[in-house]
Protein backbone atom coordinates (compact mmCIF):
# COMPACT_ATOMS: atom_id res chain seq x y z
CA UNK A 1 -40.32 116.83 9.52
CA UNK A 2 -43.07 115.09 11.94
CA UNK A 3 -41.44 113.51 15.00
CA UNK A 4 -42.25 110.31 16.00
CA UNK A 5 -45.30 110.95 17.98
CA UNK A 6 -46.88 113.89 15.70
CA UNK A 7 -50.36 112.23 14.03
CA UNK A 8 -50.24 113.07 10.38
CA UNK A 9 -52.08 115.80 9.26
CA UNK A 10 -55.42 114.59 8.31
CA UNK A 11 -55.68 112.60 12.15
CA UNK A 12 -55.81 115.87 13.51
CA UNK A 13 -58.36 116.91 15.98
CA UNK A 14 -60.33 119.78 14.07
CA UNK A 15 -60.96 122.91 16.36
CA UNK A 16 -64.50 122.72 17.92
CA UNK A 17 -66.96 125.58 16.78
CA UNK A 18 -67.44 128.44 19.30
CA UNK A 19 -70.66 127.58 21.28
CA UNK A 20 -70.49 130.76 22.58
CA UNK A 21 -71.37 132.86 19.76
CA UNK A 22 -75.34 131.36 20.39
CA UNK A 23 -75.31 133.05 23.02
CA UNK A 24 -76.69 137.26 23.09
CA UNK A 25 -74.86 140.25 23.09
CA UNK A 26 -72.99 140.40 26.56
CA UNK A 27 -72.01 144.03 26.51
CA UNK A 28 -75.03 145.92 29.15
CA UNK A 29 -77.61 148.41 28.04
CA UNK A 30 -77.93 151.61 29.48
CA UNK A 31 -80.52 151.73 32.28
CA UNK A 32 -82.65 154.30 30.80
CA UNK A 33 -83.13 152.06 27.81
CA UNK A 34 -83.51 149.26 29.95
CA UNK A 35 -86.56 151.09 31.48
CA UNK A 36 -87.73 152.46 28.64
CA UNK A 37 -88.10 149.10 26.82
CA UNK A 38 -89.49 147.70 30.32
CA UNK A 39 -92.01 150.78 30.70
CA UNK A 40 -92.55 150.53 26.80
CA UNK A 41 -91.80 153.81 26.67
CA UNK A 42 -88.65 153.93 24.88
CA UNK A 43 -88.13 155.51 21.40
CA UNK A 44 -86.94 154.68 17.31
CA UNK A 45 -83.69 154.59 18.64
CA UNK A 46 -84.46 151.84 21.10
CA UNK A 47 -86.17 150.07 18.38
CA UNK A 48 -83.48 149.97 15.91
CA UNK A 49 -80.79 148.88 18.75
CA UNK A 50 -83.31 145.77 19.72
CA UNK A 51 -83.60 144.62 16.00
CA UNK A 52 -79.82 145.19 14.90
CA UNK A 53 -79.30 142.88 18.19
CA UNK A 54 -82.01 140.58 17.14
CA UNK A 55 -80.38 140.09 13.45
CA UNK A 56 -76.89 139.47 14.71
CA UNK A 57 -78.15 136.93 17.25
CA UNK A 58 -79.48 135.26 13.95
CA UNK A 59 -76.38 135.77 12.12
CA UNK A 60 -74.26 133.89 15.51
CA UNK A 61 -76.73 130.89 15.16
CA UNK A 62 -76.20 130.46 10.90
CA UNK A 63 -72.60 130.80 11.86
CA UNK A 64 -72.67 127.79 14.73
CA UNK A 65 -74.84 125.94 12.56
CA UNK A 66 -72.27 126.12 9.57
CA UNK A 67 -69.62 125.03 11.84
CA UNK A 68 -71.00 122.05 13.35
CA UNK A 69 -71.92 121.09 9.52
CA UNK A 70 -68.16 121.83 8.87
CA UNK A 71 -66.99 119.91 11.94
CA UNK A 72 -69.50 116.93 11.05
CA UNK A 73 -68.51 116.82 6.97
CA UNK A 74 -64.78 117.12 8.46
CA UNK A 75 -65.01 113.97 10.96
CA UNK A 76 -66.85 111.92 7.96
CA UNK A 77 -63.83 113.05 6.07
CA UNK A 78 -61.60 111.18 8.69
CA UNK A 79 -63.19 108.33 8.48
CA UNK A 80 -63.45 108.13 5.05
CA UNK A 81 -59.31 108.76 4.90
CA UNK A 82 -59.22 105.77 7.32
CA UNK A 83 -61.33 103.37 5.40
CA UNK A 84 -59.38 104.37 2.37
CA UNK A 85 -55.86 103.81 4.55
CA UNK A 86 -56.85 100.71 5.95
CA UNK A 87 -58.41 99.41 1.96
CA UNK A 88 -54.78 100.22 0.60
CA UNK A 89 -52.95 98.36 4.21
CA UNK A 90 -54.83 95.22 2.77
CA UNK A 91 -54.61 95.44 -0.44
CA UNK A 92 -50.82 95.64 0.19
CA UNK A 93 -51.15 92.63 2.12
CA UNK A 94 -52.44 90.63 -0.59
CA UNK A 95 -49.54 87.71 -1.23
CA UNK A 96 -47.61 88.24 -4.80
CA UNK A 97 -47.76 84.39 -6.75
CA UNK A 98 -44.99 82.54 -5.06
CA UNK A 99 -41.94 81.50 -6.68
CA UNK A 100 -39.95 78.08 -6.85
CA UNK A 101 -37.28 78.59 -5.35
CA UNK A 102 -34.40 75.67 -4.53
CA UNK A 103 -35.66 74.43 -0.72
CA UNK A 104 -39.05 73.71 -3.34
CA UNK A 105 -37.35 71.99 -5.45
CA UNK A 106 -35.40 70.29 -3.01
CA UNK A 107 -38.66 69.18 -1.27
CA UNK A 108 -39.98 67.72 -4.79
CA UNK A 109 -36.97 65.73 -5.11
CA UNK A 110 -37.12 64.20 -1.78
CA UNK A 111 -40.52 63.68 -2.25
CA UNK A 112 -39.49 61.65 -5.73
CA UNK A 113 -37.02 60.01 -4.37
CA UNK A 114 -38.18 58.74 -0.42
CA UNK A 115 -41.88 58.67 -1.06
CA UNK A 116 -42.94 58.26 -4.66
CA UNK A 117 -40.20 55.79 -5.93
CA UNK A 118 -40.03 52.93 -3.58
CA UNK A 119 -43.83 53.19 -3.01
CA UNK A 120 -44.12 52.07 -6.71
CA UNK A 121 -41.31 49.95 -6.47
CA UNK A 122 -42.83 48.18 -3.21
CA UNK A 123 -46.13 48.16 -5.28
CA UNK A 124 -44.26 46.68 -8.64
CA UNK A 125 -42.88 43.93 -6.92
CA UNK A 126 -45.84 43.10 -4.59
CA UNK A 127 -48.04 42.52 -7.61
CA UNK A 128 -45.34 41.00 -10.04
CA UNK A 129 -42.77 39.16 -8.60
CA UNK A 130 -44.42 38.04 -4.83
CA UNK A 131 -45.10 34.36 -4.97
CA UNK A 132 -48.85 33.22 -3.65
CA UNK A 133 -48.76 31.82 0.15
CA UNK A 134 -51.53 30.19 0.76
CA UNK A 135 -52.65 28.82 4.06
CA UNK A 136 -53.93 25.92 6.54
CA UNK A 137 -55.79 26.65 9.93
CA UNK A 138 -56.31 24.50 12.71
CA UNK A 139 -57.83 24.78 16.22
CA UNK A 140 -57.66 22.63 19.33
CA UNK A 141 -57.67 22.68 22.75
CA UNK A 142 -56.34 20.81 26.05
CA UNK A 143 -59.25 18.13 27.66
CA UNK A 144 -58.49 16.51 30.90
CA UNK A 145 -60.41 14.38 33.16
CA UNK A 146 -59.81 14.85 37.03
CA UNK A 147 -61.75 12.26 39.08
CA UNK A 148 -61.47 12.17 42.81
CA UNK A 149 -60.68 8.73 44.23
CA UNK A 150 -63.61 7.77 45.90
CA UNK A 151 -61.30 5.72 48.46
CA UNK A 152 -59.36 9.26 49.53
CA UNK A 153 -61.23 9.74 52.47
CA UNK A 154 -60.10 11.95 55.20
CA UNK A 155 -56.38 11.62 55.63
CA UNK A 156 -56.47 12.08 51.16
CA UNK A 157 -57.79 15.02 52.31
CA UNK A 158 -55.84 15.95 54.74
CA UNK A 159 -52.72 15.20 52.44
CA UNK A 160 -53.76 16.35 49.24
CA UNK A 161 -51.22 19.01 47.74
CA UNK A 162 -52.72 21.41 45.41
CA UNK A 163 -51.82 21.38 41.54
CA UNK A 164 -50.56 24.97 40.70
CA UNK A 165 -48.61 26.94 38.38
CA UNK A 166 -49.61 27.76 33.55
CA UNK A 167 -52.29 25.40 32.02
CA UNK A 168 -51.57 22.93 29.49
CA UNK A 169 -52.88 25.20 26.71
CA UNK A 170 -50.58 27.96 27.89
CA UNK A 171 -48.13 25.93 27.45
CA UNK A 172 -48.60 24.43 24.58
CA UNK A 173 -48.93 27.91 23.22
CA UNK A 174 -45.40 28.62 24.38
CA UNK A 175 -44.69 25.03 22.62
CA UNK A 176 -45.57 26.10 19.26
CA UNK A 177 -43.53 29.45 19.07
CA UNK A 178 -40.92 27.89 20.74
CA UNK A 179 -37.44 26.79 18.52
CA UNK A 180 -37.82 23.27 19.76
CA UNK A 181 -41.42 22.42 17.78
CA UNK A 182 -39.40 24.16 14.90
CA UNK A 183 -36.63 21.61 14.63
CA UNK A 184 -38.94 18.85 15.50
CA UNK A 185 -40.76 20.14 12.36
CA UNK A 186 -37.99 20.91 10.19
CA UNK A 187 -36.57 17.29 10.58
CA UNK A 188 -40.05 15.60 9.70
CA UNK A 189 -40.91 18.16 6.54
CA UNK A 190 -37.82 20.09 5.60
CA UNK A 191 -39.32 23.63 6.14
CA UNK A 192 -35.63 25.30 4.39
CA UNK A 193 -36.83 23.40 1.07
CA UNK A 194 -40.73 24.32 1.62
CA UNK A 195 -39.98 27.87 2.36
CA UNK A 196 -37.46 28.90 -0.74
CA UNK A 197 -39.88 26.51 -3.67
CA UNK A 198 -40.15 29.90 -5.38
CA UNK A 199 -36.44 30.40 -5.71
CA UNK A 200 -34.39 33.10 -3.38
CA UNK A 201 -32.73 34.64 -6.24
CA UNK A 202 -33.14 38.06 -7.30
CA UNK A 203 -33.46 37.31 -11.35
CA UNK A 204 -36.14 34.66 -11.08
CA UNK A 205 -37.20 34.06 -7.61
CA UNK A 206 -39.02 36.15 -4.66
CA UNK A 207 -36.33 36.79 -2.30
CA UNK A 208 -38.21 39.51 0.06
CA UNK A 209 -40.56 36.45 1.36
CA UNK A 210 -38.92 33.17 0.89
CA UNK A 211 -36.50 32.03 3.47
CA UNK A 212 -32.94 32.28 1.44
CA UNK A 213 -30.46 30.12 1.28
CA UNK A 214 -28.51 28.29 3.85
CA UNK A 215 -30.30 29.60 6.84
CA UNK A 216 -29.41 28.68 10.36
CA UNK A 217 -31.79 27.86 13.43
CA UNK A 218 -32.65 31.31 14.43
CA UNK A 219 -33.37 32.21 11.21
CA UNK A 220 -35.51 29.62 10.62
CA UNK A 221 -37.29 30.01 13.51
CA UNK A 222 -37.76 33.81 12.60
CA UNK A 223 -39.40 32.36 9.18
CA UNK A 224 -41.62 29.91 11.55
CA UNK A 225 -42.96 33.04 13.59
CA UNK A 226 -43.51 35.55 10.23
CA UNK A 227 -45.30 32.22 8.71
CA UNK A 228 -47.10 30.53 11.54
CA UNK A 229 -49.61 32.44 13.26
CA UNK A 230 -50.24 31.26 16.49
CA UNK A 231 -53.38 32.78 19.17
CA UNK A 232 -54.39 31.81 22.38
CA UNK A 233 -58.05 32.38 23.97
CA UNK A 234 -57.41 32.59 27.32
CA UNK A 235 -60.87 32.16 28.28
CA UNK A 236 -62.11 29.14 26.32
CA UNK A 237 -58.50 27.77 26.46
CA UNK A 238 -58.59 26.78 22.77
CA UNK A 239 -55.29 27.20 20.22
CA UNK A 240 -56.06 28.36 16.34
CA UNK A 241 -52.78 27.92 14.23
CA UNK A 242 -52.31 29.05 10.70
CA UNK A 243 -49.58 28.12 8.52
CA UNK A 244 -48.49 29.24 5.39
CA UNK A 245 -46.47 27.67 2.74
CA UNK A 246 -46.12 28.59 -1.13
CA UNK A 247 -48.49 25.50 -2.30
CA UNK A 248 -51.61 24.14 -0.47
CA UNK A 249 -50.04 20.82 0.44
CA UNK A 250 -46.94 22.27 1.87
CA UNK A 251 -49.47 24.56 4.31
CA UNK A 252 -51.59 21.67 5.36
CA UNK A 253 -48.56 19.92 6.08
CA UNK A 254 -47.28 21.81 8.22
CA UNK A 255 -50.35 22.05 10.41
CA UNK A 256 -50.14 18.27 10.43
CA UNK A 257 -47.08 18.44 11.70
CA UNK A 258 -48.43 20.95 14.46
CA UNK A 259 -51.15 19.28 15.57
CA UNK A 260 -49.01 16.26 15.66
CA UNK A 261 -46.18 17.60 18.06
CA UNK A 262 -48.81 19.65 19.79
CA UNK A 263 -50.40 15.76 20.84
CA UNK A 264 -47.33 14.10 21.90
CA UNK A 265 -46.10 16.98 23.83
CA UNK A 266 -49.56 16.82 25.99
CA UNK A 267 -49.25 13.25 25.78
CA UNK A 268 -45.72 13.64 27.04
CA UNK A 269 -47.25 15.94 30.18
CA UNK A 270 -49.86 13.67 31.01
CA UNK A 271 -47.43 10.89 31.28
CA UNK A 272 -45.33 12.60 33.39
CA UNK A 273 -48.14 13.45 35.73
CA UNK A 274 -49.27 10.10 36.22
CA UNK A 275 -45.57 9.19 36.75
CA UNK A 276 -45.54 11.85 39.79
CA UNK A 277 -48.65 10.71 41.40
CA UNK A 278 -47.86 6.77 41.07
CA UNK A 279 -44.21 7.63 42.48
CA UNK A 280 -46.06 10.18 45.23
CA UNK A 281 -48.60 7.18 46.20
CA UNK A 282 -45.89 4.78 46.66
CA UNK A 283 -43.76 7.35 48.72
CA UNK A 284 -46.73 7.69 51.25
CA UNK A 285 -47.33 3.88 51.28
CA UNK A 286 -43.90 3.17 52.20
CA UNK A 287 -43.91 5.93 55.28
CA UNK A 288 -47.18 5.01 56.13
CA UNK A 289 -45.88 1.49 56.27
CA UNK A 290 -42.78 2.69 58.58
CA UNK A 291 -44.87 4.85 60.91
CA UNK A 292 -46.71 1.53 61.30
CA UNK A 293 -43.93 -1.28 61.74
CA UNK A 294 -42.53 1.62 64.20
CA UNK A 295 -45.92 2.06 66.23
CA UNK A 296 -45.84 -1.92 66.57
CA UNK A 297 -42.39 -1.86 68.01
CA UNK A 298 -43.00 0.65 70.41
CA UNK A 299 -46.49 -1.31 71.96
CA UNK A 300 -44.07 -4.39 72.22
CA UNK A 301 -41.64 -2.83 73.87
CA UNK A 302 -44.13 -1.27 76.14
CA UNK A 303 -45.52 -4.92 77.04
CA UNK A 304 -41.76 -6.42 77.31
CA UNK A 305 -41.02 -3.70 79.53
CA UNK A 306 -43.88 -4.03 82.08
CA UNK A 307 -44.85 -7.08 81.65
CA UNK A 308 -48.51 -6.35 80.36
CA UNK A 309 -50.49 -7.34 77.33
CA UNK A 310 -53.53 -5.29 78.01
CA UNK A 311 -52.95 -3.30 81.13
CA UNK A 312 -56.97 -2.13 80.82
CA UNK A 313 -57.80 -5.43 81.34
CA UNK A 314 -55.29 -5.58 84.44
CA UNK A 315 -56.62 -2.36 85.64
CA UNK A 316 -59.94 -4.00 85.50
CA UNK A 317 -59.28 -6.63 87.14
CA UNK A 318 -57.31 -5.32 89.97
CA UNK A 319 -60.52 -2.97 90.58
CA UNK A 320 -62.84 -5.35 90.84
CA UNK A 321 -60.24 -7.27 93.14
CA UNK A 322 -60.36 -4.02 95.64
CA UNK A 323 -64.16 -3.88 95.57
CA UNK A 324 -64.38 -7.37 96.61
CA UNK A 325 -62.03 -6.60 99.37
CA UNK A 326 -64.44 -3.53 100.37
CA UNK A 327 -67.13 -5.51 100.31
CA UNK A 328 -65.49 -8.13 102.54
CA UNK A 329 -64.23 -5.46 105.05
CA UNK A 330 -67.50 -4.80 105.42
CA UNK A 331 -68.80 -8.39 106.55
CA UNK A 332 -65.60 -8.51 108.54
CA UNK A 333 -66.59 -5.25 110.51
CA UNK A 334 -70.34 -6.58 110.61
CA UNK A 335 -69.17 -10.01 112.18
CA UNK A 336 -67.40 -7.59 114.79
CA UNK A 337 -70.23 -5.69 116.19
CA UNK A 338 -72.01 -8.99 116.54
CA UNK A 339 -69.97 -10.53 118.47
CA UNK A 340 -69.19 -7.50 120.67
CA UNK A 341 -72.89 -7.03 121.32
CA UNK A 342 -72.43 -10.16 123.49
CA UNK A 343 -68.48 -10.56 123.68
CA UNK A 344 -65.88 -8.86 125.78
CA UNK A 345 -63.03 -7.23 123.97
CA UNK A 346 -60.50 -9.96 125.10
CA UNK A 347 -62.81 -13.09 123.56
CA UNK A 348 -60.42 -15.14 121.43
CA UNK A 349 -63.43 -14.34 118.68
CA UNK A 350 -63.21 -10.99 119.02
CA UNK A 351 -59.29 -11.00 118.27
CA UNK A 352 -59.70 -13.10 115.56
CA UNK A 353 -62.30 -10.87 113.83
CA UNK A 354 -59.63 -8.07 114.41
CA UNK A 355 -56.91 -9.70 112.85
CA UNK A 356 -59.31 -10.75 109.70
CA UNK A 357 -60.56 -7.15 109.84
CA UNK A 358 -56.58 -5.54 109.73
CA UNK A 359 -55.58 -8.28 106.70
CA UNK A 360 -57.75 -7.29 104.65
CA UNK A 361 -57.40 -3.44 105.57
CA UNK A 362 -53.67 -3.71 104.60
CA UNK A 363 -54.85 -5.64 101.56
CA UNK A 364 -56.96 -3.05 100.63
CA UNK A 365 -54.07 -0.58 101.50
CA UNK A 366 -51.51 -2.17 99.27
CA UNK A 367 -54.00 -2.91 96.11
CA UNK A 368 -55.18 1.18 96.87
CA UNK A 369 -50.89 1.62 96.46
CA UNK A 370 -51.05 -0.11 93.26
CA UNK A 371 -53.63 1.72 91.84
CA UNK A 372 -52.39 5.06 92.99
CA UNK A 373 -55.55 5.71 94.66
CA UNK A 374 -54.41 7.11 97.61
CA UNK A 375 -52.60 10.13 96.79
CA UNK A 376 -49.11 7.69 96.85
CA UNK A 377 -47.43 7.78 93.76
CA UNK A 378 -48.34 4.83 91.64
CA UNK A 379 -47.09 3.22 88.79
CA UNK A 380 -50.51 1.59 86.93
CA UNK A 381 -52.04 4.67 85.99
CA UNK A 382 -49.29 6.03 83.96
CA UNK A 383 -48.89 2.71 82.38
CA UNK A 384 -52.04 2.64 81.20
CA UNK A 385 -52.53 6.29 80.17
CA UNK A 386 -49.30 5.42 77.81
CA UNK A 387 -50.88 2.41 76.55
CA UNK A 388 -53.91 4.43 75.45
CA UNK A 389 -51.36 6.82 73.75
CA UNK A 390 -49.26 3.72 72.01
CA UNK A 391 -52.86 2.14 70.74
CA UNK A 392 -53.93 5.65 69.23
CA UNK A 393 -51.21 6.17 67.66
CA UNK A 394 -51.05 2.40 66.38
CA UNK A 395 -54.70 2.84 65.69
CA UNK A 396 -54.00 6.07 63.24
CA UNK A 397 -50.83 4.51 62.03
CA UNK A 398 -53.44 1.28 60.33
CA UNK A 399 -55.45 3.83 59.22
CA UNK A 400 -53.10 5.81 57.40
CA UNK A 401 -51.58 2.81 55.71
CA UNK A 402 -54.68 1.84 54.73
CA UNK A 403 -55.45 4.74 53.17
CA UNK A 404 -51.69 4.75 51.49
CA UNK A 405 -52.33 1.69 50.05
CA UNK A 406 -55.51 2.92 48.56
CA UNK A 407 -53.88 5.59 47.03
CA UNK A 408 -51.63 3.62 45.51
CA UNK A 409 -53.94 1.48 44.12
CA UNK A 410 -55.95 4.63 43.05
CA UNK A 411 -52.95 6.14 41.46
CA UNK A 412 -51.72 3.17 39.15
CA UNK A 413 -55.60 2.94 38.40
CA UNK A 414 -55.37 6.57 37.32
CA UNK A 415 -52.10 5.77 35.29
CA UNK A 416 -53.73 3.06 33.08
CA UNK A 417 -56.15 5.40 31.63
CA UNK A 418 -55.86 8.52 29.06
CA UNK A 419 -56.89 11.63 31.60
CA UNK A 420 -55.48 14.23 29.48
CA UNK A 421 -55.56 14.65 25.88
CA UNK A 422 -55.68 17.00 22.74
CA UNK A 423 -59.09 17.80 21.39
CA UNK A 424 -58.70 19.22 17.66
CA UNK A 425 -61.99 21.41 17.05
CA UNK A 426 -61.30 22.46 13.73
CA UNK A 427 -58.79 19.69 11.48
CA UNK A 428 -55.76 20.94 9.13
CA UNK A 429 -57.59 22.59 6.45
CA UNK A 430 -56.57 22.62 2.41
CA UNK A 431 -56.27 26.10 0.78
CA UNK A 432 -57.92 26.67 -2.61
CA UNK A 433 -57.11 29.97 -3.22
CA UNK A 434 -54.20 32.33 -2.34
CA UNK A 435 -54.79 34.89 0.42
CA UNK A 436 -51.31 35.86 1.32
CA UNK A 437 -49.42 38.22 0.91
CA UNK A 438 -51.74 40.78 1.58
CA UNK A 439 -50.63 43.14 -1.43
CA UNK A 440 -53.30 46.06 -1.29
CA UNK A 441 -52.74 45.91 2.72
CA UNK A 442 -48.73 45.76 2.23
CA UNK A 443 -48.72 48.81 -0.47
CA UNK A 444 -51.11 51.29 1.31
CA UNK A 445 -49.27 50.78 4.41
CA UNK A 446 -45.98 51.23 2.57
CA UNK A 447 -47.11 54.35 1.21
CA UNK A 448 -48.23 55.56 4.70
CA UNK A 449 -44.97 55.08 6.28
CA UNK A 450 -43.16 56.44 3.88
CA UNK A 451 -45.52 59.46 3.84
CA UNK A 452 -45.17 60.07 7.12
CA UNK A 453 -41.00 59.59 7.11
CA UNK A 454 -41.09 62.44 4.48
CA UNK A 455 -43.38 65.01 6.16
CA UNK A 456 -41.20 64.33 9.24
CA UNK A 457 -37.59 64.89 7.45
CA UNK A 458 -39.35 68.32 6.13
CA UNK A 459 -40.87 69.61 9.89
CA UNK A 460 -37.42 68.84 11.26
CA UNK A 461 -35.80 70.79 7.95
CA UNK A 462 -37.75 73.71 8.75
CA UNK A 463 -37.73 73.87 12.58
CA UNK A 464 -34.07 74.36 12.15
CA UNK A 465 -34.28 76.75 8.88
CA UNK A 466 -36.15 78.58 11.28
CA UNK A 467 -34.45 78.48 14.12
CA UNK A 468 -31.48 80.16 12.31
């Protein structure tokens, strides 16, 4: 017996054929006959020697030629063994028919029972007992007219707040799928008694796609959202509804009623926003108004206080009342050097010009006091820089009511006209022909689904046969 690393028999290596038997006759010749056959000299027996040596050199070469013949017939052999090995390995390999066995059968049934049976039983009742929906579209959008006052000017600007936060048609769009427009709609139309016309029974009704009976408000707005399709276009802003209904009035109806609640909710917005801005205008008129009384009061008190109407004016006057008294220094101190060019220093007209020239030098003094001219602290030029300020502020305080007022005017102006409103591009349309439900859609994708459930329930059934 072969161990377990002995090559069978015919993957033997075959022994190589002696190579050395090409060779001549090693054994040496004698020397004489060496010399003789050199000298040519030598005899018959010579002779004979040479050719019995030259005839078995022949005979070695026949015999090296036969093996290598034998050695190349015996590797052919081999390989011939091995393709004949190798033609049996796959022949063995060749599958036997299978046989059904249970897991087959097993597979079949599930097959029957998850894939092939409700598939035709989806299919059956899609194209026998599914009542016709037919539809109505409709498409509008949200308008609006913004015009600037043209009476805003610069403090409208300056207090202008910013609109912000969805559009209308946003929305709206949030309007339509919401459970509010579904009551609304329900109490105008009755959409339990639209949506169960075929019957909800199982003998003589459709009961996969009508409503049923005795549904609450959640389940009727569930029914809204399967029946009423509802897309928004962001970018043109525009709404396209379609509703379905089992009869062609019943649809169109129902986008009626859309389009209808659709309008009075914008209409409802728009009223509200010229509510805000009437109520906003009126809000800055009145503090306009009180910045205004309250910039009034504070100038009066400023007059009661120091006495002044217009201390500019005063100002101006009290200058021009020190410039006279410059210019009449001047003559005094004139008149002075006259007479001294003629009087002595104790002339009763040269004390007299001195006292004139000293009154009106403490005049000057005391009107240079007032004035706070003279580096002394002063009380007229800090009245009158705060009677600037007051009449600034009173100035900007007329201006901004003025503006208020404008506003308001602008606003209930604004109010009195229709600046937003719903444009309907396409109107409810009537249905001819029934398009819904999509039966050939419905089935295939049936049939897919439950395809797919099957193939998965038989991967998971053998990932764990298996596994095992």
């Amino acid at each position: 017996m072969r161990g377990p690393m002995t090559p069978p028999p015919e993957d033997r290596p075959l022994p190589r054929p002696d190579l050395r038997a090409v060779a001549t006759d090693p054994r040496p010749r004698p020397a004489a006959e060496a010399r003789a056959a050199d000298d040519g000299t030598a005899g018959e027996p010579a002779a004979e020697d040479a050719a019995a040596g030259d005839a078995e050199a022949r005979n070695a070469k026949a015999r090296n030629a036969k093996a290598g013949a034998a050695a190349r017939e015996a590797r052919e052999g081999k390989r011939r063994r091995r393709r004949g090995r190798h033609g049996q390995d796959a022949a063995a390999a060749v599958p036997l028919p299978a046989r059904a066995r249970p897991r087959h059968w097993g597979a079949l049934a599930g097959f029957l029972l998850l894939v092939a049976l409700p598939f035709a039983a989806a299919t059956g009742y899609l194209f026998s007992r599914a009542a016709d929906q037919y539809h109505s579209e409709v498409a509008f959008s949200v308008r609006s007219e913004e015009v600037a006052s043209a009476t805003a000017g610069l403090l409208g600007a300056l207090t202008q707040i910013g609109s912000g936060g969805a559009p209308d048609a946003a929305i709206l769009y949030d309007y339509i799928r919401s459970q509010e427009i579904v009551a609304a709609v329900d109490a105008r139309l009755d959409l339990r008694t639209m949506w169960n016309r075929p019957g909800s029974g199982w003998r003589d009704g459709d009961p996969v796609f009508t409503l049923g009976p005795d549904p609450t408000i959640e389940a009727l707005h569930g029914e809204w959202l399967r029946m009423v399709a509802v897309s928004y276009d962001t970018t043109a802003g525009i709404i396209d509804v379609v509703a379905r209904a089992f009869t062609p009035g019943d649809a169109k109806a129902i986008a009626d009623a859309v389009l209808a609640e659709s309008s009075a909710l914008v209409n409802t917005l728009a009223d509200q926003a010229r509510e805000d801005a009437v109520r906003f205008a009126r809000e800055e008129l009145a503090e306009a108004e009180a910045h205004l009384a309250g910039m009034r009061r504070a100038l009066g008190d400023f007059r009661r206080e120091h006495s002044l109407v217009d201390p500019s004016a005063d100002v101006a006057g009290q200058s021009g009342l020190l410039n006279a008294l410059n210019a009449e220094l001047a003559q005094a101190l004139v008149d002075r050097d006259v007479l001294t060019s003629y009087a002595g220093d104790g002339d009763q007209r040269v004390l007299q010009a001195d006292r004139r020239i000293a009154a009106i030098t403490e005049r000057i003094e005391a009107e240079r006091a007032t004035l706070g001219v003279t580096g002394v602290a002063g009380s007229l030029p800090d009245v009158v820089g705060r009677y600037e300020e007051l009449s600034v502020d009173l100035e900007f305080a007329n201006q901004a009511y003025t503006q208020a007022l404008a506003g308001v005017a602008a606003a209930q102006a604004e109010a009195r006209r229709q600046s937003r409103y719903l444009a309907a591009h396409v109107r409810p349309t009537a249905a001819t022909t029934a398009l819904y439900p999509r039966r050939a859609l419905l089935a295939g994708l049936t049939g897919l689904f439950l395809l797919l459930g099957w193939g998965i329930l038989m991967l998971v059934y053998y990932n764990v046969r298996d596994s095992r």
